[in-house]
N, C-alpha and C. Protein backbone atom coordinates (compact mmCIF):
# COMPACT_ATOMS: atom_id res chain seq x y z
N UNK A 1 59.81 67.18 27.99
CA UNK A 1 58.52 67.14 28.61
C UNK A 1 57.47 67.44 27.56
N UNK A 2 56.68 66.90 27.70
CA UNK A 2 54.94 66.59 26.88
C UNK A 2 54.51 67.82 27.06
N UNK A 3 54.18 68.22 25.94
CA UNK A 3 53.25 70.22 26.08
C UNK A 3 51.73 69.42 26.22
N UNK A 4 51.37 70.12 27.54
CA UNK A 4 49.96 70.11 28.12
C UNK A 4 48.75 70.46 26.98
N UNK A 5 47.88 69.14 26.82
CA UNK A 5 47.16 69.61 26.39
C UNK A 5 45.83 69.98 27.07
N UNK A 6 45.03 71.14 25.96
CA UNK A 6 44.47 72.28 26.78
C UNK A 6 42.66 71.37 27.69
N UNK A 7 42.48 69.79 26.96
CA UNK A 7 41.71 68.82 27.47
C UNK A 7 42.42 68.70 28.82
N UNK A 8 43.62 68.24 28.67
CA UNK A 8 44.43 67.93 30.39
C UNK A 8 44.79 69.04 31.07
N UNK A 9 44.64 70.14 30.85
CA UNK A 9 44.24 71.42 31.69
C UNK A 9 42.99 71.58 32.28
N UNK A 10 42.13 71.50 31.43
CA UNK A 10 40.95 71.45 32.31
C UNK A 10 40.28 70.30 32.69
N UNK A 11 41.11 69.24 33.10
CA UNK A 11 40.75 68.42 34.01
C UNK A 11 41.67 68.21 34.88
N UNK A 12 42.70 69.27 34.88
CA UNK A 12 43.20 68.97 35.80
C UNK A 12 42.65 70.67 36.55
N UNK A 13 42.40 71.53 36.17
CA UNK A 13 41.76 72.65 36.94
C UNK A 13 40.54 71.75 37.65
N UNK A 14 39.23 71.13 36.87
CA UNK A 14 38.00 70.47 37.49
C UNK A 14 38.37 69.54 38.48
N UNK A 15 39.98 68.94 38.94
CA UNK A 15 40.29 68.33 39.53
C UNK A 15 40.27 69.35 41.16
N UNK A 16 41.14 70.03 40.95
CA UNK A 16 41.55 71.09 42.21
C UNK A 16 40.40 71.81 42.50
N UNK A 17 39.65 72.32 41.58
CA UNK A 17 38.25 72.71 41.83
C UNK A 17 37.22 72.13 42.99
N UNK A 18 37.41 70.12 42.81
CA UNK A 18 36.72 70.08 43.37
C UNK A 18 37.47 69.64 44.76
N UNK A 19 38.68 69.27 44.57
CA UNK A 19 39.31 69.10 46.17
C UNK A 19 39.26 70.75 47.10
N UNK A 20 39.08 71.63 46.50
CA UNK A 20 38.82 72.37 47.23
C UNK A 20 37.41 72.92 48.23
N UNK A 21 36.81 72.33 47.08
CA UNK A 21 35.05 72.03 47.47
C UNK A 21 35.15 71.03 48.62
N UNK A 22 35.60 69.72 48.45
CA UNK A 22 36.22 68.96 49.56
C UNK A 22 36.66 69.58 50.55
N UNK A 23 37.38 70.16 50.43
CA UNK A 23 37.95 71.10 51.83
C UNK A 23 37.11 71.72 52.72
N UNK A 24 36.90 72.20 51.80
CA UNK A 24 35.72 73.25 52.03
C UNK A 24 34.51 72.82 53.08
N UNK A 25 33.97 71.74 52.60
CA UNK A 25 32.34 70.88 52.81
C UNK A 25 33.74 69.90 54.22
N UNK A 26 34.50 69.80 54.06
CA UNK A 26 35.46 69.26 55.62
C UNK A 26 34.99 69.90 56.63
N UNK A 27 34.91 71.06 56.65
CA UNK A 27 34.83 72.12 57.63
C UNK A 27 32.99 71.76 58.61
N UNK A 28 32.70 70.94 57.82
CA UNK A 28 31.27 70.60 58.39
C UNK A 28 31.39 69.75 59.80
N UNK A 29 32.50 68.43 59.01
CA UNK A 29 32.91 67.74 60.56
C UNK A 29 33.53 68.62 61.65
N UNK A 30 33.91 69.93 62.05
CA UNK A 30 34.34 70.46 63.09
C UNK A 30 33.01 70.86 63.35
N UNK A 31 31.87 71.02 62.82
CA UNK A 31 30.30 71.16 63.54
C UNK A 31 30.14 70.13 64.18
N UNK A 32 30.04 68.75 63.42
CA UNK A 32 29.99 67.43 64.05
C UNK A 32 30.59 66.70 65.14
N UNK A 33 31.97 66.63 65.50
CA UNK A 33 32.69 65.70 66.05
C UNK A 33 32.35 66.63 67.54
N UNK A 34 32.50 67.57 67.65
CA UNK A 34 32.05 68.15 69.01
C UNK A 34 30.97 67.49 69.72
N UNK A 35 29.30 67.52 69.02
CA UNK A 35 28.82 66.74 68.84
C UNK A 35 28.66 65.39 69.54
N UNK A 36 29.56 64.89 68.74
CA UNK A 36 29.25 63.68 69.04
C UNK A 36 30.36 63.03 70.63
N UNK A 37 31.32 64.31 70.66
CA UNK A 37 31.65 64.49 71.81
C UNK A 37 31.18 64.04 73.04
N UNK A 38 29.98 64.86 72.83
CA UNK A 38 29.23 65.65 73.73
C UNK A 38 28.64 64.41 73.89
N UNK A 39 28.17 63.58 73.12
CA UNK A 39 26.97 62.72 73.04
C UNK A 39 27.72 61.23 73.99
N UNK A 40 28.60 61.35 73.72
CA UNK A 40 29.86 60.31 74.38
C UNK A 40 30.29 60.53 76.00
N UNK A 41 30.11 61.47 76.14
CA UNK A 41 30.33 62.73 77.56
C UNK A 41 28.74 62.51 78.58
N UNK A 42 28.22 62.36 77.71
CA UNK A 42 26.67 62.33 78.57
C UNK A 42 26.21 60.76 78.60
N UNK A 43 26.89 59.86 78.16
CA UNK A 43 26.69 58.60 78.46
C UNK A 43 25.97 58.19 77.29
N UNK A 44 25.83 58.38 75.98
CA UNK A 44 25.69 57.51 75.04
C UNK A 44 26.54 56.30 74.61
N UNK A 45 25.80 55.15 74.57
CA UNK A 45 26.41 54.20 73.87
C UNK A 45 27.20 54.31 73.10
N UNK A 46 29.20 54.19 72.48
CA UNK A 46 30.01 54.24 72.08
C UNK A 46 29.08 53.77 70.82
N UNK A 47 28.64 52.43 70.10
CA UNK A 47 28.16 51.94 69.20
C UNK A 47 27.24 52.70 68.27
N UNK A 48 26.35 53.30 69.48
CA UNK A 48 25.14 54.10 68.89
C UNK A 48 25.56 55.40 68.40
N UNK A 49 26.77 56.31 68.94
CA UNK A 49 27.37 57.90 68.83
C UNK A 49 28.52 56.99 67.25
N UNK A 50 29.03 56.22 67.31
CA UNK A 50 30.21 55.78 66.24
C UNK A 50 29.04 55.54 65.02
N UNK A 51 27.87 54.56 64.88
CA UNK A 51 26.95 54.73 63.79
C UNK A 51 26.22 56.02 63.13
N UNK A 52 25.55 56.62 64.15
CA UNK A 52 24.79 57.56 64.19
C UNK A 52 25.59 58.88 63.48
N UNK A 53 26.89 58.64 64.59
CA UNK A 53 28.12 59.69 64.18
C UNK A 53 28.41 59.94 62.73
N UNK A 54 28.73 58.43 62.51
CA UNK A 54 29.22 58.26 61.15
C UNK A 54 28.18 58.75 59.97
N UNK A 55 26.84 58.30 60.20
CA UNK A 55 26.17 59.01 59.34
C UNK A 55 26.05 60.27 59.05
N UNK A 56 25.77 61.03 60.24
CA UNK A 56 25.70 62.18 60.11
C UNK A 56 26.68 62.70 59.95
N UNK A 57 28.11 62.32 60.22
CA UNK A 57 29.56 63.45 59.45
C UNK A 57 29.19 63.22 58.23
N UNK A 58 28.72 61.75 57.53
CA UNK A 58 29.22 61.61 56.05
C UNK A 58 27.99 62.42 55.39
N UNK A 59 26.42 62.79 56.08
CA UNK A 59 25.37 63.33 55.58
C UNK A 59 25.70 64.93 55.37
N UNK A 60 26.48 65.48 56.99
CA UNK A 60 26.80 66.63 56.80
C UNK A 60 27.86 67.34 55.30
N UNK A 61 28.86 65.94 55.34
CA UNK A 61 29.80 66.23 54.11
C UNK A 61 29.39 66.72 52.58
N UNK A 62 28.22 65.39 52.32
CA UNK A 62 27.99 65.25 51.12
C UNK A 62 26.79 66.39 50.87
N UNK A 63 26.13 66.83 51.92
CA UNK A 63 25.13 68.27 51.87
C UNK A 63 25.83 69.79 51.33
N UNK A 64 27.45 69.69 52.44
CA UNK A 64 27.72 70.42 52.15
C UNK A 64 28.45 70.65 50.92
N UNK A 65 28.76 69.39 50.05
CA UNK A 65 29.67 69.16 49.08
C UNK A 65 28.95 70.05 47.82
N UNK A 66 27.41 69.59 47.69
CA UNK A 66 26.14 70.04 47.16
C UNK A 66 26.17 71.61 47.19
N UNK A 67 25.87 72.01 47.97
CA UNK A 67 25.79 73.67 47.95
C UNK A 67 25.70 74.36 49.09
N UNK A 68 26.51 75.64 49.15
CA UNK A 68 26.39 76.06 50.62
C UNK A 68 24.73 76.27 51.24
N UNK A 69 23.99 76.20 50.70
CA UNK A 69 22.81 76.17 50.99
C UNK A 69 22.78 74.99 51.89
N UNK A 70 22.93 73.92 51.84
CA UNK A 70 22.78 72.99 52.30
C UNK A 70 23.93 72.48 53.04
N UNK A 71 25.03 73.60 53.75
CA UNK A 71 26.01 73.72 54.51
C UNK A 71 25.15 74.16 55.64
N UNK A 72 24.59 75.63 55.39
CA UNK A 72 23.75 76.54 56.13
C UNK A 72 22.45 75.29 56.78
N UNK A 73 22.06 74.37 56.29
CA UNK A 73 20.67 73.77 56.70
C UNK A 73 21.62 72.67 57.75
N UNK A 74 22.52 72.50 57.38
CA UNK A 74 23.56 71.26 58.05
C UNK A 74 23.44 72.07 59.55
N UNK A 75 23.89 73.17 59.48
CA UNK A 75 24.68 73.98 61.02
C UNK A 75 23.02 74.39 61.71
N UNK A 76 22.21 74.87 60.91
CA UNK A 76 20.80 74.71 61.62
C UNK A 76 20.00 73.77 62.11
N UNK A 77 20.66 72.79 61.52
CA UNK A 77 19.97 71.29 61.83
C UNK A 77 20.96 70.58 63.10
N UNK A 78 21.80 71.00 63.19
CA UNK A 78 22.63 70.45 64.10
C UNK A 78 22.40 71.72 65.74
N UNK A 79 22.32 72.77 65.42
CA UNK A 79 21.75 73.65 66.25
C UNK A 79 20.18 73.60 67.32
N UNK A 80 19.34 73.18 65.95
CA UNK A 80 17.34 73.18 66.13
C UNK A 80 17.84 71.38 67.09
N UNK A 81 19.05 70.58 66.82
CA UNK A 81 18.95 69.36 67.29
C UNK A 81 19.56 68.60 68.81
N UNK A 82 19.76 69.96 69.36
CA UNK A 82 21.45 69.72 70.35
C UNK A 82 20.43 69.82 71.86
N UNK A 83 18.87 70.60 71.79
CA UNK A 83 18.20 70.39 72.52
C UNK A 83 17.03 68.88 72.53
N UNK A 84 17.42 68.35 71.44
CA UNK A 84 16.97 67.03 71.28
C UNK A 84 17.60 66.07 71.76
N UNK A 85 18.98 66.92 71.16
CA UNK A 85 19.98 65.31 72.18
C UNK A 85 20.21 65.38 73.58
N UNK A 86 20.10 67.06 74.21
CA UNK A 86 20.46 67.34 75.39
C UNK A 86 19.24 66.47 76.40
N UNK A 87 18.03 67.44 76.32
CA UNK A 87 16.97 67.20 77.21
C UNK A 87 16.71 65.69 77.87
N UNK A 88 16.46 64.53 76.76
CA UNK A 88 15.88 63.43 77.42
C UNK A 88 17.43 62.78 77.65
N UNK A 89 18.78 62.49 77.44
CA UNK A 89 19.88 62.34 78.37
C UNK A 89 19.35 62.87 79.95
N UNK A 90 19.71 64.40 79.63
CA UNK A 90 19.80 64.67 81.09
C UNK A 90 18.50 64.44 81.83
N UNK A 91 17.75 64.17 81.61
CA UNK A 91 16.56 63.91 82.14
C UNK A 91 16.73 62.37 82.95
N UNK A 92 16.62 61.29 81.80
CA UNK A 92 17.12 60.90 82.44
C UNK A 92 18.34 60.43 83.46
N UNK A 93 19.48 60.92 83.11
CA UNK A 93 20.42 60.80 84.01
C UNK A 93 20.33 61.80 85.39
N UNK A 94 19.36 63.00 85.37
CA UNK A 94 19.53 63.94 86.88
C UNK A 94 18.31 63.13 86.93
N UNK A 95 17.79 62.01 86.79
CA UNK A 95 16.42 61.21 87.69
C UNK A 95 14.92 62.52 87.55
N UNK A 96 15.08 63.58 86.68
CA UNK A 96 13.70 64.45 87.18
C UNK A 96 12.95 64.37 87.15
N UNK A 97 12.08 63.17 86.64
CA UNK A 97 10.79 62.84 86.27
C UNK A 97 10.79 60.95 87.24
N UNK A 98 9.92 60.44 87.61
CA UNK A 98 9.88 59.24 87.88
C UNK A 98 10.03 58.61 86.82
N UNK A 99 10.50 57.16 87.04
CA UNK A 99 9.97 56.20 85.27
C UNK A 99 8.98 55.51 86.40
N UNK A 100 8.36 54.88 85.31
CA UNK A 100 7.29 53.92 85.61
C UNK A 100 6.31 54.04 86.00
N UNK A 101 5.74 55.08 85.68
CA UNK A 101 4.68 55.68 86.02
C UNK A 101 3.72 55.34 84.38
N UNK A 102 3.51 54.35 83.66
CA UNK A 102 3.49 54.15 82.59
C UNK A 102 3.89 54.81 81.51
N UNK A 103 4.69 55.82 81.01
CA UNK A 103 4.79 56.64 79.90
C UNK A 103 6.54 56.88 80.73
N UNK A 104 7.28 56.61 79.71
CA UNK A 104 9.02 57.17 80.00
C UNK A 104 8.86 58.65 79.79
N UNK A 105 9.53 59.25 80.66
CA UNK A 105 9.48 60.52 80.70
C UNK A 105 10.20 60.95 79.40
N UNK A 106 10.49 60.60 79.08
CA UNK A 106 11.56 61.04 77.62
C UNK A 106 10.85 61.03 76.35
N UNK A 107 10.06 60.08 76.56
CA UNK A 107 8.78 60.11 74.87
C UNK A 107 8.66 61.73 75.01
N UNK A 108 7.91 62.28 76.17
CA UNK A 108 7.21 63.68 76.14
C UNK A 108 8.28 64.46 75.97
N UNK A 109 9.53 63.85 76.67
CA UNK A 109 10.69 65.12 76.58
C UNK A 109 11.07 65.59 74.78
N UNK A 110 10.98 63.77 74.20
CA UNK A 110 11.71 63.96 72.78
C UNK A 110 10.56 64.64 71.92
N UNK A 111 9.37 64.32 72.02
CA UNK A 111 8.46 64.90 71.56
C UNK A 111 8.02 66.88 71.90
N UNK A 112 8.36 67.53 72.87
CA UNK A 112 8.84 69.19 73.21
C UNK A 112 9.69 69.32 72.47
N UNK A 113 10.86 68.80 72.65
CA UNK A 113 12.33 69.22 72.04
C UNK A 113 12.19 69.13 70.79
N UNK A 114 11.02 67.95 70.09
CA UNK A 114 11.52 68.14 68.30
C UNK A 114 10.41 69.13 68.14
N UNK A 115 9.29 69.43 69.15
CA UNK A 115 8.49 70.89 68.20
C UNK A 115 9.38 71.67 68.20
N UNK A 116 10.38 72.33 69.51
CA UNK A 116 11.02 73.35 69.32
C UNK A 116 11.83 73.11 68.12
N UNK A 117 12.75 71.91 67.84
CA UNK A 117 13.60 71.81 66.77
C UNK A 117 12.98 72.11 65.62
N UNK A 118 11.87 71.44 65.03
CA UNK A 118 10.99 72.10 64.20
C UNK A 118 10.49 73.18 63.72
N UNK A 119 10.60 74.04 64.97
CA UNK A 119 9.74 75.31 64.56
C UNK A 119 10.96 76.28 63.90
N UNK A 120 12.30 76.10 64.87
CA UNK A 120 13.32 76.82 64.73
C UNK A 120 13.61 76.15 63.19
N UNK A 121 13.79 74.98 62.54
CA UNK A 121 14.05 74.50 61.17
C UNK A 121 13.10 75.39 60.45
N UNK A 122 11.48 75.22 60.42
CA UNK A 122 10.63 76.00 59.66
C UNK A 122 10.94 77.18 59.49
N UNK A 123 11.48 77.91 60.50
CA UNK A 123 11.80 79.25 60.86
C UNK A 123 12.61 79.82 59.85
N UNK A 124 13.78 79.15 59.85
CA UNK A 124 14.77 79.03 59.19
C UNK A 124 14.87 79.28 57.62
N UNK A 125 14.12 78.32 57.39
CA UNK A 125 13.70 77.98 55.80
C UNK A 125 12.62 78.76 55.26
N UNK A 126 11.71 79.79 56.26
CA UNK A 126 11.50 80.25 55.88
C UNK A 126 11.64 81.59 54.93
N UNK A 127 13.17 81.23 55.37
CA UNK A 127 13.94 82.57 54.85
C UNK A 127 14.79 82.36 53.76
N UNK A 128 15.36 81.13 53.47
CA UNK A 128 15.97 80.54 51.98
C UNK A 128 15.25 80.70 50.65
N UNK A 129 15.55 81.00 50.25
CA UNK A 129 14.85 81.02 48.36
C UNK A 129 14.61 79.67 48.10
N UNK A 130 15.34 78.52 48.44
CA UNK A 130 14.77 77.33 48.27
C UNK A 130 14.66 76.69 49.33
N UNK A 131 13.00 76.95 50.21
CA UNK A 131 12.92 76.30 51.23
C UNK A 131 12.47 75.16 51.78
N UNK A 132 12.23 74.45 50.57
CA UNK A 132 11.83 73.17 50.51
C UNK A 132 12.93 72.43 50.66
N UNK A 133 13.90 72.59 50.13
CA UNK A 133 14.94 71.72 50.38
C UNK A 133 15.72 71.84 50.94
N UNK A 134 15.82 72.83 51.59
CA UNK A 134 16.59 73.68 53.04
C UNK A 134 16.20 72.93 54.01
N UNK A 135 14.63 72.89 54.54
CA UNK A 135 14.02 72.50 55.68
C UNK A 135 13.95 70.80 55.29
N UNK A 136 13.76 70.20 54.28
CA UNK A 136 14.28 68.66 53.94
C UNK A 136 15.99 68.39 54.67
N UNK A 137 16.73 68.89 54.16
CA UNK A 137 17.97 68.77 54.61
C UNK A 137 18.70 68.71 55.82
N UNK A 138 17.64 70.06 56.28
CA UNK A 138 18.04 70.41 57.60
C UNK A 138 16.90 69.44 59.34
N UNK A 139 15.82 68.95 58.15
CA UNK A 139 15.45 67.69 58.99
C UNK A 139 16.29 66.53 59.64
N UNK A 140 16.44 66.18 58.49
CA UNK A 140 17.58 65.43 58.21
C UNK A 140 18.67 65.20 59.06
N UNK A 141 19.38 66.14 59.14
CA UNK A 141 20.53 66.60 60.46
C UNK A 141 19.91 66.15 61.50
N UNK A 142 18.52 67.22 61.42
CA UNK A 142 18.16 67.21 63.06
C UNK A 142 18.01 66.41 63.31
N UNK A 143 16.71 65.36 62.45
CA UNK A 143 16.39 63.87 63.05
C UNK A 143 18.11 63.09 63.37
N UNK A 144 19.05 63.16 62.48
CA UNK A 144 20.38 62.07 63.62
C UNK A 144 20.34 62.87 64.22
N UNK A 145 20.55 63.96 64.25
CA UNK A 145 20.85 64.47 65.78
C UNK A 145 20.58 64.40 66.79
N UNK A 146 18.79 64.23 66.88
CA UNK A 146 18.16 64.18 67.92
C UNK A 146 18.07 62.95 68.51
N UNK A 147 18.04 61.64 67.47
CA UNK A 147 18.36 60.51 67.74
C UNK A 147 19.40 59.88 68.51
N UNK A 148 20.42 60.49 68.85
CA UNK A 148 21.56 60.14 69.74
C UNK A 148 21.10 60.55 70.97
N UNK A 149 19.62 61.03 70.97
CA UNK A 149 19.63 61.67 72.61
C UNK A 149 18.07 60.89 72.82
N UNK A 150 17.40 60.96 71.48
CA UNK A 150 15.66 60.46 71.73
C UNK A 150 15.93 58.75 72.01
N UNK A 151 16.85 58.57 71.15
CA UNK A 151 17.45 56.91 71.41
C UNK A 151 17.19 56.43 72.84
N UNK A 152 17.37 57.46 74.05
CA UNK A 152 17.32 56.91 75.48
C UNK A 152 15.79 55.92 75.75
N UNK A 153 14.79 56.65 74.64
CA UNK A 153 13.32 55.97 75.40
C UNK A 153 13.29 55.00 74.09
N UNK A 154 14.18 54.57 73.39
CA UNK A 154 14.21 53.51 72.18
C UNK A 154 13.20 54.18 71.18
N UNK A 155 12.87 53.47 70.38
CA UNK A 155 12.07 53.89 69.02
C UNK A 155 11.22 55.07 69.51
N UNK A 156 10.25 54.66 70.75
CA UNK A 156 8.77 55.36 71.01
C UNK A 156 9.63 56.88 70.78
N UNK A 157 10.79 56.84 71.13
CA UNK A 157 11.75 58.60 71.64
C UNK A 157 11.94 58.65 70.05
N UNK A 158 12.33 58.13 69.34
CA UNK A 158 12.62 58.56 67.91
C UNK A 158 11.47 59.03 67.09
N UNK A 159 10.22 58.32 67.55
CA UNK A 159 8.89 58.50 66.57
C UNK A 159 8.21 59.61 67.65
N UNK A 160 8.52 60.20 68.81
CA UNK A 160 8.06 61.04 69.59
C UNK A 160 8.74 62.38 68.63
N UNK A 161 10.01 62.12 68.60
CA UNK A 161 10.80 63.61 68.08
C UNK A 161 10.75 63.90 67.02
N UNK A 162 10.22 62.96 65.91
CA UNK A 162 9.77 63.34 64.56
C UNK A 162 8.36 63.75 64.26
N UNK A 163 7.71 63.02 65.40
CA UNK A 163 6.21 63.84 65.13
C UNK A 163 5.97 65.15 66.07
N UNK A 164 6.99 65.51 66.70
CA UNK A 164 7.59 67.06 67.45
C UNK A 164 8.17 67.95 66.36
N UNK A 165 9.28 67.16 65.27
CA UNK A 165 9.88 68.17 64.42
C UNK A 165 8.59 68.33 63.27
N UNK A 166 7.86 67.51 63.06
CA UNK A 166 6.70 67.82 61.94
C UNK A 166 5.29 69.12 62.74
N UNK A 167 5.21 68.51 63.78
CA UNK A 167 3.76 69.57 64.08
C UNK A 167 4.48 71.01 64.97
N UNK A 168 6.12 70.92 65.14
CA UNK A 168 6.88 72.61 65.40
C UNK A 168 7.01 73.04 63.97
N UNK A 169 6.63 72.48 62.78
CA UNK A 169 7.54 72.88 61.57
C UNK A 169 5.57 72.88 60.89
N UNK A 170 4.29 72.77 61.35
CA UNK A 170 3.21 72.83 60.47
C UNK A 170 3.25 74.14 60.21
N UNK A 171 2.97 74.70 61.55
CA UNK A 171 2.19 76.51 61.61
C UNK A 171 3.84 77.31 60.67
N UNK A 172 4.82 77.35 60.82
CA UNK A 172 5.26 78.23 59.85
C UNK A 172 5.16 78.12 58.66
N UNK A 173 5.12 76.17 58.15
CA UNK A 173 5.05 75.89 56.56
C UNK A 173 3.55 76.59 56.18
N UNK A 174 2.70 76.38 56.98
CA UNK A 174 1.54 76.90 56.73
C UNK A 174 1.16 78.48 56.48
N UNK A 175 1.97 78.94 56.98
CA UNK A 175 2.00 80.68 57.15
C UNK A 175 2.92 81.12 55.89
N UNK A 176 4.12 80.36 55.90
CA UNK A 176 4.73 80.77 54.49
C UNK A 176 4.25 80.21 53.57
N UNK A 177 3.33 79.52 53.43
CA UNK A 177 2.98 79.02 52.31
C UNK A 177 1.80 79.78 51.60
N UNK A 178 0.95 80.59 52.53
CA UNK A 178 -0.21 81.25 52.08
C UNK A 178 0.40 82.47 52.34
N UNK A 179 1.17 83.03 52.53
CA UNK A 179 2.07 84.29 52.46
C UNK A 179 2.42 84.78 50.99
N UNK A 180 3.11 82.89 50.33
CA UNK A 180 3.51 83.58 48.76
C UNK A 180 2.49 83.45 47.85
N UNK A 181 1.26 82.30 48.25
CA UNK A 181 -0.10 82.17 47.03
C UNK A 181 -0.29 83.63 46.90
């Protein structure tokens, strides 16, 4: 047998190194697949939860592959997002609002649910050493996330819950921001 050389040692340590990091950043999809469970359970489109899905396991992976920092923004973003996907489903499916009254009840629903998601993300990041890219990341999440549920009122529900996660997420960026000037 061939004596190891000490180049093929440490690539084979940088090898196991990073399958363990792999492993590791795995542990994100048991946040996810519940998820998307759930999203399958409440009558989402198989097509729309399998795309959507897919992005977001492979977004959650490669965040967490990056740094636990951006493990931590993954599980907050999937948290600040589960009342995004919940609300306008059940809304519309328990009938609580009329439709057709010109405005789908779900624009306003997805648009509440992403301030709250927002504020709780800002919240969040306000507490990371790097919170710029905490609360980027953890958008991120939220927006698929919320999208498997804002999806019910089509686009208007997607561009409702992002301009919900931006004006729940102004007043803290704004407060931490003149906190550290």
């Amino acid at each position: 047998m061939a004596p190891i050389t000490e180049q093929a040692l440490a690539r084979r340590g940088r090898w196991m190194y990073e399958l363990g990091r792999a492993r590791w950043a795995s542990r994100m999809l048991l946040v996810v697949l519940p998820l998307l469970l759930a999203a399958l359970v409440v009558g989402r489109p198989a097509p729309l939860v399998a795309g959507l899905g897919g992005l977001l396991g492979a977004t959650a992976f490669v965040l967490a592959m990056v740094h636990d920092r951006y493990a931590r923004a993954v599980r907050t973003g999937v948290l600040a997002g589960l009342p995004t996907l919940l609300i306008p489903v059940l809304m519309r499916a328990l009938h609580l609002l009329p439709v057709g009254a010109g405005v789908d009840p779900c624009i306003p629903a997805s648009f509440l649910s992403g301030i709250v998601a927002g504020w709780v993300v800002s919240r969040r990041a306000s507490e990371e050493t790097k919170g710029l890219s905490f609360w980027t990341a953890a958008v991120l999440v939220t927006a698929l996330t919320g999208t498997l549920g804002c999806s019910v009122a089509g686009g208007s529900g997607v561009v409702g819950l992002m301009a919900g996660v931006v004006a729940g997420s102004a007043p803290v960026l704004l407060r931490v921001a003149t906190h550290r000037s």
